[in-house]
PDB file of N, CA and C in Angstrom:
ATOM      1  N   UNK A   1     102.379  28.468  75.648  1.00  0.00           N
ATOM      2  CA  UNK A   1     103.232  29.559  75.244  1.00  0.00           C
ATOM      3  C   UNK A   1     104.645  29.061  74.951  1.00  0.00           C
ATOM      4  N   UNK A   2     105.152  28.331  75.961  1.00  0.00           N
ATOM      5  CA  UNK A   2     106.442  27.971  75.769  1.00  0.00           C
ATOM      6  C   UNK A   2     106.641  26.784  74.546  1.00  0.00           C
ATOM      7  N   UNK A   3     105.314  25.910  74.249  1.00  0.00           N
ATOM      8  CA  UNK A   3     105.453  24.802  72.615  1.00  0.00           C
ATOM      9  C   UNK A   3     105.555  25.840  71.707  1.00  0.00           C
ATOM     10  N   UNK A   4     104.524  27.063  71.744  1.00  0.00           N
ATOM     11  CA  UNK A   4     104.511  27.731  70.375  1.00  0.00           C
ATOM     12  C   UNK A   4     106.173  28.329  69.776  1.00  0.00           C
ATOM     13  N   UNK A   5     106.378  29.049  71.329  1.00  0.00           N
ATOM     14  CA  UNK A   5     108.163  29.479  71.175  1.00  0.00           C
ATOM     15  C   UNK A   5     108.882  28.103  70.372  1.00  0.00           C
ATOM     16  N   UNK A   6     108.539  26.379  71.070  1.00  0.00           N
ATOM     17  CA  UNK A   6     109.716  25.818  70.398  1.00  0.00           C
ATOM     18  C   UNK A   6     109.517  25.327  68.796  1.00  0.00           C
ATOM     19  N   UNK A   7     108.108  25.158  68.433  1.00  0.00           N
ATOM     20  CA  UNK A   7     107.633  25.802  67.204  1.00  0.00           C
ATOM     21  C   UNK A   7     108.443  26.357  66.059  1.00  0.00           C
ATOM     22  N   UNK A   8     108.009  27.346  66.744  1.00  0.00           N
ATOM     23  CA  UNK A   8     109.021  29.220  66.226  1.00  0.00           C
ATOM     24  C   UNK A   8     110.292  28.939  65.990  1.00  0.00           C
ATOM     25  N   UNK A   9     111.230  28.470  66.740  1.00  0.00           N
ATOM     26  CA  UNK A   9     112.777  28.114  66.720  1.00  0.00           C
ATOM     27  C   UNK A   9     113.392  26.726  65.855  1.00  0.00           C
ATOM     28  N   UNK A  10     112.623  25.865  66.022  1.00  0.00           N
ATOM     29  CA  UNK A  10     112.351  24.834  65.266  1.00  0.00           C
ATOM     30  C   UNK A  10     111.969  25.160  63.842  1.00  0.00           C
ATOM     31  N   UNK A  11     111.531  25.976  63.618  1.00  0.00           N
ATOM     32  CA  UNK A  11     111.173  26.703  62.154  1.00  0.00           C
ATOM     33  C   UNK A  11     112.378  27.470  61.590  1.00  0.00           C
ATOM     34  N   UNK A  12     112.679  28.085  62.433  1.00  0.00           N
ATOM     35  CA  UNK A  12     113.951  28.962  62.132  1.00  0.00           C
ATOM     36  C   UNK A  12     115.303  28.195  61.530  1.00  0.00           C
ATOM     37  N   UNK A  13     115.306  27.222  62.623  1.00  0.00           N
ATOM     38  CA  UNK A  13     116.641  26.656  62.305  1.00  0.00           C
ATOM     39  C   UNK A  13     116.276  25.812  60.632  1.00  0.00           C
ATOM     40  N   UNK A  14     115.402  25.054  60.970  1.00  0.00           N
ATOM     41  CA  UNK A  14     115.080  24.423  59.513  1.00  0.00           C
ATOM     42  C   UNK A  14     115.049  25.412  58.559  1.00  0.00           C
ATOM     43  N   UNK A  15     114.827  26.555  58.479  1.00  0.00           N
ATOM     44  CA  UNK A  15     115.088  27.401  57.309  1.00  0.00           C
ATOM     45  C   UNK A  15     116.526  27.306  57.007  1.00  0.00           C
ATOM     46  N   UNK A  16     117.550  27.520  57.781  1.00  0.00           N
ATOM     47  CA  UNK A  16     118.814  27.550  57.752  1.00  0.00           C
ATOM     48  C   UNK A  16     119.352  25.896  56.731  1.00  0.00           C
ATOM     49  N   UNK A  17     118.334  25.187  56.704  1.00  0.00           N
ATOM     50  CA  UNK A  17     118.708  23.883  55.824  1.00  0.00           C
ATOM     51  C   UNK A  17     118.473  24.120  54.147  1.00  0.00           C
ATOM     52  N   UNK A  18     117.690  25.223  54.363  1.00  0.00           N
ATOM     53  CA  UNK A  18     117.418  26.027  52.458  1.00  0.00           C
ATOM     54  C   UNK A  18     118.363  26.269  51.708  1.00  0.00           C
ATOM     55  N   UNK A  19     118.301  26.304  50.474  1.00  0.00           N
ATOM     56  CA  UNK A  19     119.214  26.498  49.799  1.00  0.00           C
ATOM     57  C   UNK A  19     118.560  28.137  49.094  1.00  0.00           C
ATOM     58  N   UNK A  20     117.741  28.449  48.663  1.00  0.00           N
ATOM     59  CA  UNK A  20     117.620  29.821  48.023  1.00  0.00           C
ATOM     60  C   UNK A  20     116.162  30.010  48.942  1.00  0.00           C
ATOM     61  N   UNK A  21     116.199  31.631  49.145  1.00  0.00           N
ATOM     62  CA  UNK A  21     114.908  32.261  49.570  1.00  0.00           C
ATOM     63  C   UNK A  21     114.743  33.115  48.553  1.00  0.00           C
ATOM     64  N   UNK A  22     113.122  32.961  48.326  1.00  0.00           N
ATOM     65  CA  UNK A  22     112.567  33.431  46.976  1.00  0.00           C
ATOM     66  C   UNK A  22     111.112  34.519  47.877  1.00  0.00           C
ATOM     67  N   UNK A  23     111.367  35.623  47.188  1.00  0.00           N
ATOM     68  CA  UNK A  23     110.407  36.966  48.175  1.00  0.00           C
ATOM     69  C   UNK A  23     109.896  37.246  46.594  1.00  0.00           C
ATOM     70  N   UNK A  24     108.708  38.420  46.762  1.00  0.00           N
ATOM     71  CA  UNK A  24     108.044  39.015  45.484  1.00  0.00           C
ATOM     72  C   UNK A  24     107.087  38.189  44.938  1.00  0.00           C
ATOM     73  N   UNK A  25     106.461  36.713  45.823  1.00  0.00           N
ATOM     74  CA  UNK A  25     105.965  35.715  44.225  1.00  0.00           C
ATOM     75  C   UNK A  25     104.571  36.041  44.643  1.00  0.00           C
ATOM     76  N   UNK A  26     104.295  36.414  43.225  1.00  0.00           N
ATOM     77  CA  UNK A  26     102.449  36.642  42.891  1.00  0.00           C
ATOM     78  C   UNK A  26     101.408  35.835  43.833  1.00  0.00           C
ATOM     79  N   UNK A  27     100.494  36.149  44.294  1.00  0.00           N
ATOM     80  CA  UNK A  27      99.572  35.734  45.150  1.00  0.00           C
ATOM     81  C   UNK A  27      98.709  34.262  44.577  1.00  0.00           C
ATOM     82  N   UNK A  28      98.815  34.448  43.328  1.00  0.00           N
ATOM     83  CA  UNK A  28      98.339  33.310  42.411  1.00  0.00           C
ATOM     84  C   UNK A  28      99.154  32.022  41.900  1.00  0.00           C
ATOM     85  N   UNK A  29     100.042  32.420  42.583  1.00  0.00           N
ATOM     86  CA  UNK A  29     101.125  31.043  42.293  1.00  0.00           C
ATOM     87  C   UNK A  29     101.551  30.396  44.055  1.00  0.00           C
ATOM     88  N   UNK A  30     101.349  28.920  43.661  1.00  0.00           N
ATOM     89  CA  UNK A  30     100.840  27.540  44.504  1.00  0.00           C
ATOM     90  C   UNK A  30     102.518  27.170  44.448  1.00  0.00           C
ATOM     91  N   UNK A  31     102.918  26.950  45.622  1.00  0.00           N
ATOM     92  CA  UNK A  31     104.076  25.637  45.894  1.00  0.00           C
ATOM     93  C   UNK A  31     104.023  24.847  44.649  1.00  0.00           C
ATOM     94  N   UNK A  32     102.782  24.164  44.273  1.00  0.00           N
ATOM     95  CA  UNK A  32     103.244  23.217  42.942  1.00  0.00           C
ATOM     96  C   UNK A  32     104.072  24.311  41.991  1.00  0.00           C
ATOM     97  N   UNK A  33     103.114  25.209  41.710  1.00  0.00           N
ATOM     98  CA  UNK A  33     103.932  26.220  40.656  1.00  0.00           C
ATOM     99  C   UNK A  33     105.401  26.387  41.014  1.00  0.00           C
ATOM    100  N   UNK A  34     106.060  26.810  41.915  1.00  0.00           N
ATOM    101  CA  UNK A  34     107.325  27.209  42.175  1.00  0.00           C
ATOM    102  C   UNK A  34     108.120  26.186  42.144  1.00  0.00           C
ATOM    103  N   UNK A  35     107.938  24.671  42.685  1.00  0.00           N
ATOM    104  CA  UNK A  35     108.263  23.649  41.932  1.00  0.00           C
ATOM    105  C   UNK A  35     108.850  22.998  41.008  1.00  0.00           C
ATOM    106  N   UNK A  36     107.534  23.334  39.892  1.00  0.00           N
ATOM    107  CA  UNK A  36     107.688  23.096  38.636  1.00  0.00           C
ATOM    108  C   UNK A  36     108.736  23.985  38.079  1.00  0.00           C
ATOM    109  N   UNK A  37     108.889  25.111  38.159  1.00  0.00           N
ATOM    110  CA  UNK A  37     109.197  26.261  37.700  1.00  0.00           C
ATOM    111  C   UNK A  37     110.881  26.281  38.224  1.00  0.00           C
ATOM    112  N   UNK A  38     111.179  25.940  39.380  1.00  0.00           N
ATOM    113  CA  UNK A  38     112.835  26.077  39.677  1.00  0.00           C
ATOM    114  C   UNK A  38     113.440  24.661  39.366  1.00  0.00           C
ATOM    115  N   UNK A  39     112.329  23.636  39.163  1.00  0.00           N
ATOM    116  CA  UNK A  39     112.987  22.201  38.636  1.00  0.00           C
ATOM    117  C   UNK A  39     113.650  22.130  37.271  1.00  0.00           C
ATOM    118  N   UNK A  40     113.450  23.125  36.407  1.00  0.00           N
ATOM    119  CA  UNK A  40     114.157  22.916  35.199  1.00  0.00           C
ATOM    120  C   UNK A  40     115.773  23.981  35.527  1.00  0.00           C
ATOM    121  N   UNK A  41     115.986  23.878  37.009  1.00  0.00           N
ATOM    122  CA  UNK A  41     117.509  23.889  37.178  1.00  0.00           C
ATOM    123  C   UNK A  41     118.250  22.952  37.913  1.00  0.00           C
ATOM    124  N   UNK A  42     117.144  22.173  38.620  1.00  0.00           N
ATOM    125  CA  UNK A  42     117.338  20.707  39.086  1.00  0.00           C
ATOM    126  C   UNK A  42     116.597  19.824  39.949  1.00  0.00           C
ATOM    127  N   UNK A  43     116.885  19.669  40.438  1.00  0.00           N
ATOM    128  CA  UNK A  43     116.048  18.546  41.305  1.00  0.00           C
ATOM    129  C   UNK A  43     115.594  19.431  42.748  1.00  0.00           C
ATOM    130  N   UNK A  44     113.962  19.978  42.921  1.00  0.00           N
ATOM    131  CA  UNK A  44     113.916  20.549  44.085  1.00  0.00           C
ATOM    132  C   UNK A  44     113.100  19.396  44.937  1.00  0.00           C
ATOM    133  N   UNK A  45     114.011  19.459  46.140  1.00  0.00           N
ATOM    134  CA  UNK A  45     113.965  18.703  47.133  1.00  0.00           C
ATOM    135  C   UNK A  45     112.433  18.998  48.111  1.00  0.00           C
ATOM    136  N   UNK A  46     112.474  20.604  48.319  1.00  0.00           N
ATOM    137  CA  UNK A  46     111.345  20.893  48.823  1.00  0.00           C
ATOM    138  C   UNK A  46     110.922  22.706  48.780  1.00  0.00           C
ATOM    139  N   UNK A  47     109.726  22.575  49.144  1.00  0.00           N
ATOM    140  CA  UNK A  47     109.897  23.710  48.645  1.00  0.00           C
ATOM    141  C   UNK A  47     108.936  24.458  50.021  1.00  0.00           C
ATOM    142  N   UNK A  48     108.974  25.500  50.821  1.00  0.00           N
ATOM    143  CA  UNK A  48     108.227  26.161  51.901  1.00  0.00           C
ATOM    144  C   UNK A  48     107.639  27.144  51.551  1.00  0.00           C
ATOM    145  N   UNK A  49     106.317  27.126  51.942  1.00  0.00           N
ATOM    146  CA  UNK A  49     105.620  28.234  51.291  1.00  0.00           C
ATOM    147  C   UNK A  49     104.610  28.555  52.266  1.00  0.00           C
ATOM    148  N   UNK A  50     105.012  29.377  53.179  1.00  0.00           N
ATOM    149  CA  UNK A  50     104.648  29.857  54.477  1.00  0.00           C
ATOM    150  C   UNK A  50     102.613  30.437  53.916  1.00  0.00           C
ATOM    151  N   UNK A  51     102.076  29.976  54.739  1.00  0.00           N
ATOM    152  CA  UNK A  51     100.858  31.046  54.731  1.00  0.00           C
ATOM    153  C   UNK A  51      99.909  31.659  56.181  1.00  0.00           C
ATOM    154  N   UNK A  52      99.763  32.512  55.853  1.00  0.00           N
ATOM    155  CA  UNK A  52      99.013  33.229  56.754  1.00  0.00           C
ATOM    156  C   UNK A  52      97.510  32.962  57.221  1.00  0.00           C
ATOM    157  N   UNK A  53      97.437  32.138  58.381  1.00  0.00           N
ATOM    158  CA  UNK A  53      96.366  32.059  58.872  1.00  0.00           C
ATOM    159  C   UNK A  53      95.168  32.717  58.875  1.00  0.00           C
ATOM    160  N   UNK A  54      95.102  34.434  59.240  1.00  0.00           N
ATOM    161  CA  UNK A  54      94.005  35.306  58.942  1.00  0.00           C
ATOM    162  C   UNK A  54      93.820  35.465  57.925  1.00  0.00           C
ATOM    163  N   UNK A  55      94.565  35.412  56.916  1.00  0.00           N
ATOM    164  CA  UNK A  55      93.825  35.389  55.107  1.00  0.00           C
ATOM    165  C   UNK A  55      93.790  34.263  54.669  1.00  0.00           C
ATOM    166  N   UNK A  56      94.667  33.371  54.791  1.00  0.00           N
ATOM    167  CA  UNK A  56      94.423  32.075  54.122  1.00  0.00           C
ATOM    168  C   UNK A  56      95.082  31.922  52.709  1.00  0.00           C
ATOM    169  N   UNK A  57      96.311  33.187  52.512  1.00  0.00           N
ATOM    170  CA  UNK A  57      96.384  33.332  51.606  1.00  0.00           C
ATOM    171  C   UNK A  57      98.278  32.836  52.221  1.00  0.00           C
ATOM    172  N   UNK A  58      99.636  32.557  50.894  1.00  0.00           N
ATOM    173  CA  UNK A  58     100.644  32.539  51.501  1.00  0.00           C
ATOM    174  C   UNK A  58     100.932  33.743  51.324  1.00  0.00           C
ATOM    175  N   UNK A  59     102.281  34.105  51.910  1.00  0.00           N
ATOM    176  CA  UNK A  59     102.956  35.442  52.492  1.00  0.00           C
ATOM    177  C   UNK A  59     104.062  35.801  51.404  1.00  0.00           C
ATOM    178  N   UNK A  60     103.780  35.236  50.331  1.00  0.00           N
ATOM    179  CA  UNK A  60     104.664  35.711  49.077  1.00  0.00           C
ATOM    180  C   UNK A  60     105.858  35.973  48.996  1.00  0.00           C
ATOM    181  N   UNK A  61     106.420  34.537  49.930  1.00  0.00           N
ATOM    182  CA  UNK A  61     108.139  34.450  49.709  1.00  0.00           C
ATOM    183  C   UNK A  61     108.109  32.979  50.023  1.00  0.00           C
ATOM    184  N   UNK A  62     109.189  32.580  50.175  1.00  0.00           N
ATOM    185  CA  UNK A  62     109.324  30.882  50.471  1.00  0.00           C
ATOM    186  C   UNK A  62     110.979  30.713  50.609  1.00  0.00           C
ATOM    187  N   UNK A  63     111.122  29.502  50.829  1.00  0.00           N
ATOM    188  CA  UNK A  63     112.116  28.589  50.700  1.00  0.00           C
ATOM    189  C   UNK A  63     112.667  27.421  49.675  1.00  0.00           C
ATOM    190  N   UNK A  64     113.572  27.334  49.109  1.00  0.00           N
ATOM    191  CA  UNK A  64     113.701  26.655  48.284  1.00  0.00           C
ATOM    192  C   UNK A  64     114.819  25.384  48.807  1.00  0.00           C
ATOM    193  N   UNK A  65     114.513  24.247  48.161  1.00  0.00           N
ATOM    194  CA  UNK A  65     115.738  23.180  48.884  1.00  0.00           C
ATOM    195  C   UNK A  65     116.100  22.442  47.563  1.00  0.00           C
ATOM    196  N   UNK A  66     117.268  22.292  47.321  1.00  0.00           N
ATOM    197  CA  UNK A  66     117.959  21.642  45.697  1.00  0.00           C
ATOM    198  C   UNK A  66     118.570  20.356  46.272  1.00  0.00           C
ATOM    199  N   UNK A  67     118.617  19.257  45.383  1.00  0.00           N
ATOM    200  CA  UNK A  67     119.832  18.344  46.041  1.00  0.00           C
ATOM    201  C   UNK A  67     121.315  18.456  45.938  1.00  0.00           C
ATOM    202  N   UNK A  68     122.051  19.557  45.015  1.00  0.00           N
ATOM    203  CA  UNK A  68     123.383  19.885  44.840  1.00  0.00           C
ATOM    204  C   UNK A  68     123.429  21.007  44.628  1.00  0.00           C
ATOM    205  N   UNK A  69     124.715  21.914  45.492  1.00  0.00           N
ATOM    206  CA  UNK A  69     125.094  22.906  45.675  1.00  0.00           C
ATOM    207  C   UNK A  69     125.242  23.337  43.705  1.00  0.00           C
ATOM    208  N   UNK A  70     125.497  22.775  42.591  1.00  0.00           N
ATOM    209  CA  UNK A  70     125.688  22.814  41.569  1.00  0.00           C
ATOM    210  C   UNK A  70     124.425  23.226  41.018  1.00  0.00           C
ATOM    211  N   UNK A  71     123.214  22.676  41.113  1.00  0.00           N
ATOM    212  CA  UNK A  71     121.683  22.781  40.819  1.00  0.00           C
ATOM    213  C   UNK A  71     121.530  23.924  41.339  1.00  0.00           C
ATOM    214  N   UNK A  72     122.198  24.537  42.693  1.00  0.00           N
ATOM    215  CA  UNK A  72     121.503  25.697  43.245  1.00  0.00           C
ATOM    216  C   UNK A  72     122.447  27.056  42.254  1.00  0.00           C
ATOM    217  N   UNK A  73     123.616  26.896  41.601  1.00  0.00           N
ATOM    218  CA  UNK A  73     124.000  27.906  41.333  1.00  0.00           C
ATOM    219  C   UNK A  73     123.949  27.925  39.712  1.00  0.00           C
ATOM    220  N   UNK A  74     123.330  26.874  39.887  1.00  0.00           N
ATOM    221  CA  UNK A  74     122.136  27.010  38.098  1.00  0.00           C
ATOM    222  C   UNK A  74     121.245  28.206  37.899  1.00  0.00           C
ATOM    223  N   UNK A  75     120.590  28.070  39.372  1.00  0.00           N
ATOM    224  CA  UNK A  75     119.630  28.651  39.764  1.00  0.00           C
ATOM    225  C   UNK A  75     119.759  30.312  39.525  1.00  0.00           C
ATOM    226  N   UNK A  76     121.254  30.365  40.656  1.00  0.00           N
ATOM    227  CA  UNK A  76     121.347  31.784  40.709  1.00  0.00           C
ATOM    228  C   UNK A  76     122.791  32.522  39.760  1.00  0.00           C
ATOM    229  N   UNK A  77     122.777  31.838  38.405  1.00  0.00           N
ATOM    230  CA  UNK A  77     123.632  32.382  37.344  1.00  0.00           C
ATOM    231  C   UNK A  77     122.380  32.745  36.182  1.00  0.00           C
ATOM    232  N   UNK A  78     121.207  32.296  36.154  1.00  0.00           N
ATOM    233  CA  UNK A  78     120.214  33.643  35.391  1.00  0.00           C
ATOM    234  C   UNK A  78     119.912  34.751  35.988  1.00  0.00           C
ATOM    235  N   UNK A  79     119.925  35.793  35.341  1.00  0.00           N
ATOM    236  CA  UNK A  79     119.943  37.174  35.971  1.00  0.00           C
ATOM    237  C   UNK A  79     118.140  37.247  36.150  1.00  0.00           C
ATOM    238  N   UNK A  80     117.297  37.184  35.841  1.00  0.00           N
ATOM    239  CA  UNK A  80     115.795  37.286  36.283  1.00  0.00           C
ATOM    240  C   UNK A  80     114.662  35.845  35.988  1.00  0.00           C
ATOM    241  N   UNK A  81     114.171  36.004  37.353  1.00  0.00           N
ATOM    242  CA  UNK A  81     113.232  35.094  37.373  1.00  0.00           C
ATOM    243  C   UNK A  81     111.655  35.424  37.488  1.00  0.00           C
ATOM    244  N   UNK A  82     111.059  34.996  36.360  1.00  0.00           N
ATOM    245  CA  UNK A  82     109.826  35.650  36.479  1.00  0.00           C
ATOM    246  C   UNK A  82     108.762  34.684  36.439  1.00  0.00           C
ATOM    247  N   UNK A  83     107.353  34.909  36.833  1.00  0.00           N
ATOM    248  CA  UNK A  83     106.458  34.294  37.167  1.00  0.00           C
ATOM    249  C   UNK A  83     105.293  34.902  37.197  1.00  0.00           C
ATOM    250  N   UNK A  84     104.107  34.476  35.984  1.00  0.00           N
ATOM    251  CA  UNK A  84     103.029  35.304  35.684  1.00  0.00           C
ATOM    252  C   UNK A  84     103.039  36.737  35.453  1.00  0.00           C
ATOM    253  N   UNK A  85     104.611  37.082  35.120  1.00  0.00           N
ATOM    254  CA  UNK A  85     104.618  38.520  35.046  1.00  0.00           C
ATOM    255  C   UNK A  85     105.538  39.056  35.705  1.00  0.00           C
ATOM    256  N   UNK A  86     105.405  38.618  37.168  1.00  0.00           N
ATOM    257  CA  UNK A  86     106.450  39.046  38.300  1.00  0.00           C
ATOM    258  C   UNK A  86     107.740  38.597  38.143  1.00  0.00           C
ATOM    259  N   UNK A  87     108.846  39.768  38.843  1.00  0.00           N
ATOM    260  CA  UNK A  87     110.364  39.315  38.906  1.00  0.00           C
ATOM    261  C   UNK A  87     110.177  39.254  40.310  1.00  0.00           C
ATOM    262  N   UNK A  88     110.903  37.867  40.407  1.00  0.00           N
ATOM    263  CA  UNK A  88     110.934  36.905  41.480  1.00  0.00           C
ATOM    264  C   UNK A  88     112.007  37.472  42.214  1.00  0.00           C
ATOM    265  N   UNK A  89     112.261  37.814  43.608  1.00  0.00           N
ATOM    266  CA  UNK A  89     113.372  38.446  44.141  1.00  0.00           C
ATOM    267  C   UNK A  89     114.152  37.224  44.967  1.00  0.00           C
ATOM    268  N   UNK A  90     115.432  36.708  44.646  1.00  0.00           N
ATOM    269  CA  UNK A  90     116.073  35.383  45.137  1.00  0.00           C
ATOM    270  C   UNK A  90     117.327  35.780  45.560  1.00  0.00           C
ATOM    271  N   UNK A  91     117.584  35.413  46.574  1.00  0.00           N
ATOM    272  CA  UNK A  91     119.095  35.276  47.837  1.00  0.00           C
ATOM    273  C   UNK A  91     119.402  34.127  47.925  1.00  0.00           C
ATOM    274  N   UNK A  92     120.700  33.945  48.265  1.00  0.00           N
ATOM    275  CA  UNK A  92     121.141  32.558  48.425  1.00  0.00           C
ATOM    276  C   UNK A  92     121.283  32.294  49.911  1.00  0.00           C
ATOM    277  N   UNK A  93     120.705  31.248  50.327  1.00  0.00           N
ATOM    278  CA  UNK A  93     121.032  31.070  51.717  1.00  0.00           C
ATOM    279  C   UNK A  93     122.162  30.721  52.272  1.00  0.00           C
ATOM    280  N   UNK A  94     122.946  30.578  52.996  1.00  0.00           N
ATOM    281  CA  UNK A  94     124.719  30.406  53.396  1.00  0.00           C
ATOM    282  C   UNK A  94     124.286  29.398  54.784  1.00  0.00           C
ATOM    283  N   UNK A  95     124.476  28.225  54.600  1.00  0.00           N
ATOM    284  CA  UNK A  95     124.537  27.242  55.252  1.00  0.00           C
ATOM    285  C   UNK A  95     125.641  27.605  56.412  1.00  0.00           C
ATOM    286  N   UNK A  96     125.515  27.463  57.621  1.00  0.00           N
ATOM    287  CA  UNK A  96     126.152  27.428  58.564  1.00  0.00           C
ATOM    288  C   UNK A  96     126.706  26.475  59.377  1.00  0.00           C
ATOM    289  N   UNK A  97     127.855  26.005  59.514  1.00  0.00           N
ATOM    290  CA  UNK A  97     128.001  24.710  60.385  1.00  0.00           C
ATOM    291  C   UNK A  97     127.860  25.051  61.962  1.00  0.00           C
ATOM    292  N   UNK A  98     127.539  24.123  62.925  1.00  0.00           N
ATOM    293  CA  UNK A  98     128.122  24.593  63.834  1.00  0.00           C
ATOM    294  C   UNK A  98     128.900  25.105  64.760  1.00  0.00           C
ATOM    295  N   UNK A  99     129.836  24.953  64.020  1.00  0.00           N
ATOM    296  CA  UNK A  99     131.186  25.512  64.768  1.00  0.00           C
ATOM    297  C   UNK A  99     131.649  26.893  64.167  1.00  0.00           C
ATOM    298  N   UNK A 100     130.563  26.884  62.798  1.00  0.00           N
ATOM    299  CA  UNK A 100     130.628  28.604  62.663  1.00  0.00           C
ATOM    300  C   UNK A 100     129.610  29.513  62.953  1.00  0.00           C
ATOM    301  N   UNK A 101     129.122  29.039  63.740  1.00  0.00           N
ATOM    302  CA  UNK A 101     127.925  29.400  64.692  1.00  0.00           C
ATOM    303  C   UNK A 101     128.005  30.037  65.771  1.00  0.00           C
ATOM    304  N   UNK A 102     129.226  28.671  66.470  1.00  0.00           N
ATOM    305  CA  UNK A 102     129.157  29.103  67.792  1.00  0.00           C
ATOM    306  C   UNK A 102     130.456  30.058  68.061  1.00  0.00           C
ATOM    307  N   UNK A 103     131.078  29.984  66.982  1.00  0.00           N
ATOM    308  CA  UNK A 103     132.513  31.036  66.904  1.00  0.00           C
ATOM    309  C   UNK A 103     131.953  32.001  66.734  1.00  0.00           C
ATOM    310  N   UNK A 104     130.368  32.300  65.634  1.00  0.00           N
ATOM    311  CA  UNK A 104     129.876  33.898  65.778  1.00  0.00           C
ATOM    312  C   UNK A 104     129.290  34.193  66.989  1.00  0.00           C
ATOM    313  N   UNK A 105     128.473  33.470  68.252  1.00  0.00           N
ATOM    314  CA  UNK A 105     128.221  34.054  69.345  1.00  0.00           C
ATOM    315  C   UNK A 105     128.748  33.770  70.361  1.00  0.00           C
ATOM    316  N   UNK A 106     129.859  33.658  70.305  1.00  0.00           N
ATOM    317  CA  UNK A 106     131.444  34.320  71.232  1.00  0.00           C
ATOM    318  C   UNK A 106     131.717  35.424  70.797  1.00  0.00           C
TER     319      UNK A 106
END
């Protein structure tokens, strides 16, 4: 119980290393696809694409990782991103240092 918790937290924080979270993507599109598809704004570093154990299917959002803050706002200066049809719903993630971390839980 207590590995799965450090798991869980260990997951969390590594999300916080993302550069864009991408929600809405079609059930038929593969990590390679999303890939391919955000690389013609630059170089993606990695890409997370969570799936769900009882279906076997992923959970139709992810993580995105760029190598320059410049590549990522390539990204998010087109107004729609679409994929097999779908508009791709994308946030930018806000990197946190630690010391603006620990100033928010004080």
């Amino acid at each position: 119980m207590a590995a799965a918790r450090a798991v869980r937290a260990a997951g969390r924080r590594s999300r916080r290393l993302f550069d864009i979270f991408v929600a809405e993507i079609p059930w038929t599109v593969s990590s390679k696809e999303l890939k391919e598809y955000f690389s013609q704004f630059g170089s993606v570093q990695r890409c997370q694409l969570p799936f769900d154990r009882n279906t076997g299917f992923h959970r139709r959002y992810c993580w995105i990782k760029f190598s320059t803050p410049e590549e990522v706002q390539n990204v998010l200066q087109k107004d729609s991103h679409f994929l097999e049809g779908s508009k791709l719903a994308l946030q930018h993630q806000i990197r946190r240092g630690r010391s603006q971390r620990k100033n928010q839980n004080e």
